[in-house]
C-alpha atoms as a PDB file:
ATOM      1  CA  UNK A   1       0.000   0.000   0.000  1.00  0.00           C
ATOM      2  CA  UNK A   2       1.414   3.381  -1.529  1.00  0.00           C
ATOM      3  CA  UNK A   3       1.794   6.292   1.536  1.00  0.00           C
ATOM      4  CA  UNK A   4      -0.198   9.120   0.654  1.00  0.00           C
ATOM      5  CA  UNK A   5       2.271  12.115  -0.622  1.00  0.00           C
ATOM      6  CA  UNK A   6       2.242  15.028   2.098  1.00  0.00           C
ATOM      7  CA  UNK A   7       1.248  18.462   0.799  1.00  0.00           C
ATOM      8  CA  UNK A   8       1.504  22.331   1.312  1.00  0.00           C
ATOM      9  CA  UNK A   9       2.164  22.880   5.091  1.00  0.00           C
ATOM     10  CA  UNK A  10       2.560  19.222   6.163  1.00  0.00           C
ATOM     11  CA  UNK A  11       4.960  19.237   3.252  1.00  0.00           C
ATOM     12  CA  UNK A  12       7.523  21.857   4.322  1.00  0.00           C
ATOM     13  CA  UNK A  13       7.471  21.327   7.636  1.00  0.00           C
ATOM     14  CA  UNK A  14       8.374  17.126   7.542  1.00  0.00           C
ATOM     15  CA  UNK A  15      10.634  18.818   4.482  1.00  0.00           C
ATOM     16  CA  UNK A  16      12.207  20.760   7.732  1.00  0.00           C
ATOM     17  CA  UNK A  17      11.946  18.061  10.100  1.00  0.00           C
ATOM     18  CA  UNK A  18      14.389  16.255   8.142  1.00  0.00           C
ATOM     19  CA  UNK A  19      17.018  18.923   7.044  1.00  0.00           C
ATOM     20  CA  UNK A  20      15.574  18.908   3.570  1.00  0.00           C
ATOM     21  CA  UNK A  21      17.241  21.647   1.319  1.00  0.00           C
ATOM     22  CA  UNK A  22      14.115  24.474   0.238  1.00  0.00           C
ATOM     23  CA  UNK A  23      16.312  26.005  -2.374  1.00  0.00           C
ATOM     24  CA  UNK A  24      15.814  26.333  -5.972  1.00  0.00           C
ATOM     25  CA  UNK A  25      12.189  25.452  -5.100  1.00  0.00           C
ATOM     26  CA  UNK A  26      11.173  28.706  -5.417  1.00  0.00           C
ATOM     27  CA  UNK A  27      10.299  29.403  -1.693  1.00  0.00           C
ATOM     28  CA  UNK A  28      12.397  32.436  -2.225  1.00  0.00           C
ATOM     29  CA  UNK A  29      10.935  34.895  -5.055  1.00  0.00           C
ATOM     30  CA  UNK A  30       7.271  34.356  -3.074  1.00  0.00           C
ATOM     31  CA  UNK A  31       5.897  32.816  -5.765  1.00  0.00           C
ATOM     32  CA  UNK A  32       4.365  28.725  -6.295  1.00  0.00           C
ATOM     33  CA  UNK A  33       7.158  26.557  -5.363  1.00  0.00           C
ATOM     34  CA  UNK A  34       8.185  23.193  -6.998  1.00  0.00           C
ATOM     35  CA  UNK A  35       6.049  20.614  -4.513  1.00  0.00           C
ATOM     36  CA  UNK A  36       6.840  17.971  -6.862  1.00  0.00           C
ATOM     37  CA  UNK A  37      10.748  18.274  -6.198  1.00  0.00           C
ATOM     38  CA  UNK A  38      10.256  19.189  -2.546  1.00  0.00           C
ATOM     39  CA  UNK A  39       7.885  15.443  -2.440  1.00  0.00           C
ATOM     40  CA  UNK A  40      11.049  13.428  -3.811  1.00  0.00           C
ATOM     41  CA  UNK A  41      13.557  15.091  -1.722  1.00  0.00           C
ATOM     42  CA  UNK A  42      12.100  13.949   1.441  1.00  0.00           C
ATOM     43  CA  UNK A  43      10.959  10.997   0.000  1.00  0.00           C
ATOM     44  CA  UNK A  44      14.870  10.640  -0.377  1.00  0.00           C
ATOM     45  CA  UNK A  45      15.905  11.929   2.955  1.00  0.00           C
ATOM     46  CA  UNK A  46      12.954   9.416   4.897  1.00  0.00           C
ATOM     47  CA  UNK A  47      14.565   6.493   2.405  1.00  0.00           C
ATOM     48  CA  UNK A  48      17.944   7.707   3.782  1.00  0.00           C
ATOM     49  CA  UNK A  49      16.770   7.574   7.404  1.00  0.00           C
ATOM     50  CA  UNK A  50      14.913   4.324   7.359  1.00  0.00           C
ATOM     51  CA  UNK A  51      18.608   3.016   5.857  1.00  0.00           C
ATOM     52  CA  UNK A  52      20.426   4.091   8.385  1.00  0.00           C
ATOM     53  CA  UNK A  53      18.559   2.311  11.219  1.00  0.00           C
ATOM     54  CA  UNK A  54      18.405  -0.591   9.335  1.00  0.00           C
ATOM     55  CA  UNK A  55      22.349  -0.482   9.122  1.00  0.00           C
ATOM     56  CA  UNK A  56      22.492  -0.507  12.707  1.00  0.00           C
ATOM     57  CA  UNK A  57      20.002  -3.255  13.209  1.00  0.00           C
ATOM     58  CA  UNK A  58      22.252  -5.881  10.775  1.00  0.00           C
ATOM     59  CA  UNK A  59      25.377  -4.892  13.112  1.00  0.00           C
ATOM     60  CA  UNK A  60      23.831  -5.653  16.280  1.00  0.00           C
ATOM     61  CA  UNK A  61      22.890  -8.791  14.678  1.00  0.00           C
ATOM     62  CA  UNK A  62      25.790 -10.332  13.523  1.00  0.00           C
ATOM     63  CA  UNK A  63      27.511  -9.282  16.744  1.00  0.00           C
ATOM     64  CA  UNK A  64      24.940 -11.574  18.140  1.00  0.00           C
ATOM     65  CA  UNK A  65      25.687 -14.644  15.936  1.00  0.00           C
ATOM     66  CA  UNK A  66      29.327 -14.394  16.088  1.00  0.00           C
ATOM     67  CA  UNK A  67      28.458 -14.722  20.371  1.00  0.00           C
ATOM     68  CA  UNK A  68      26.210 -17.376  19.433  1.00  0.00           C
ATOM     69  CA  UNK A  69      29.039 -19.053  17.672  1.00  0.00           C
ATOM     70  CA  UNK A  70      31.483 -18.606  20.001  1.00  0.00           C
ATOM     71  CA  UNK A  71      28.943 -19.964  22.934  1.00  0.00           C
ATOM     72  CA  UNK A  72      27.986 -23.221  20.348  1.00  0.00           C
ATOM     73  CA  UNK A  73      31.386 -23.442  19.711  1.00  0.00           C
ATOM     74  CA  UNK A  74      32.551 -23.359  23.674  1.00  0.00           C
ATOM     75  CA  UNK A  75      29.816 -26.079  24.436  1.00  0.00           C
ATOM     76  CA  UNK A  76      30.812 -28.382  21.746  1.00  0.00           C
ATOM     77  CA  UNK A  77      34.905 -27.939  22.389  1.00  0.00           C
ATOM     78  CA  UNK A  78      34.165 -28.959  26.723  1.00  0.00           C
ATOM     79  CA  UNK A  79      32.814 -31.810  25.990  1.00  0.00           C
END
């Protein structure tokens, strides 16, 4: 299921929750600015985000197998 696309308002400010660049958008010169762009740069920088916690995730798990190794390993070697 596709997430709905945030506009006006809800737009910039999640744009600024994330550190999104505004420029060349045409915030600037007052007049209609480029929501398409702005939608596919945060779409980017939420992409980003999600990656990054997912990075950290795979790291605390194969920390956790090569323990589970060891511990398998420990077991099987006392015998």
């Amino acid at each position: 299921m596709a997430k709905k696309q945030l506009t006006g308002e809800k737009l910039k400010k999640r744009a600024i929750e994330l550190n999104v660049s505004l420029s060349g958008l045409g915030f600037e010169s007052g007049q209609p600015y480029d929501e398409y762009t702005l939608q596919q740069r945060v779409m980017v920088a939420e992409h980003s985000r999600r990656e990054r916690n997912l990075w950290v995730i795979a790291v605390i798990s194969a920390v956790a197998s090569v323990f589970s190794a060891m511990a398998a390993w420990l077991a099987v070697s006392c015998k």
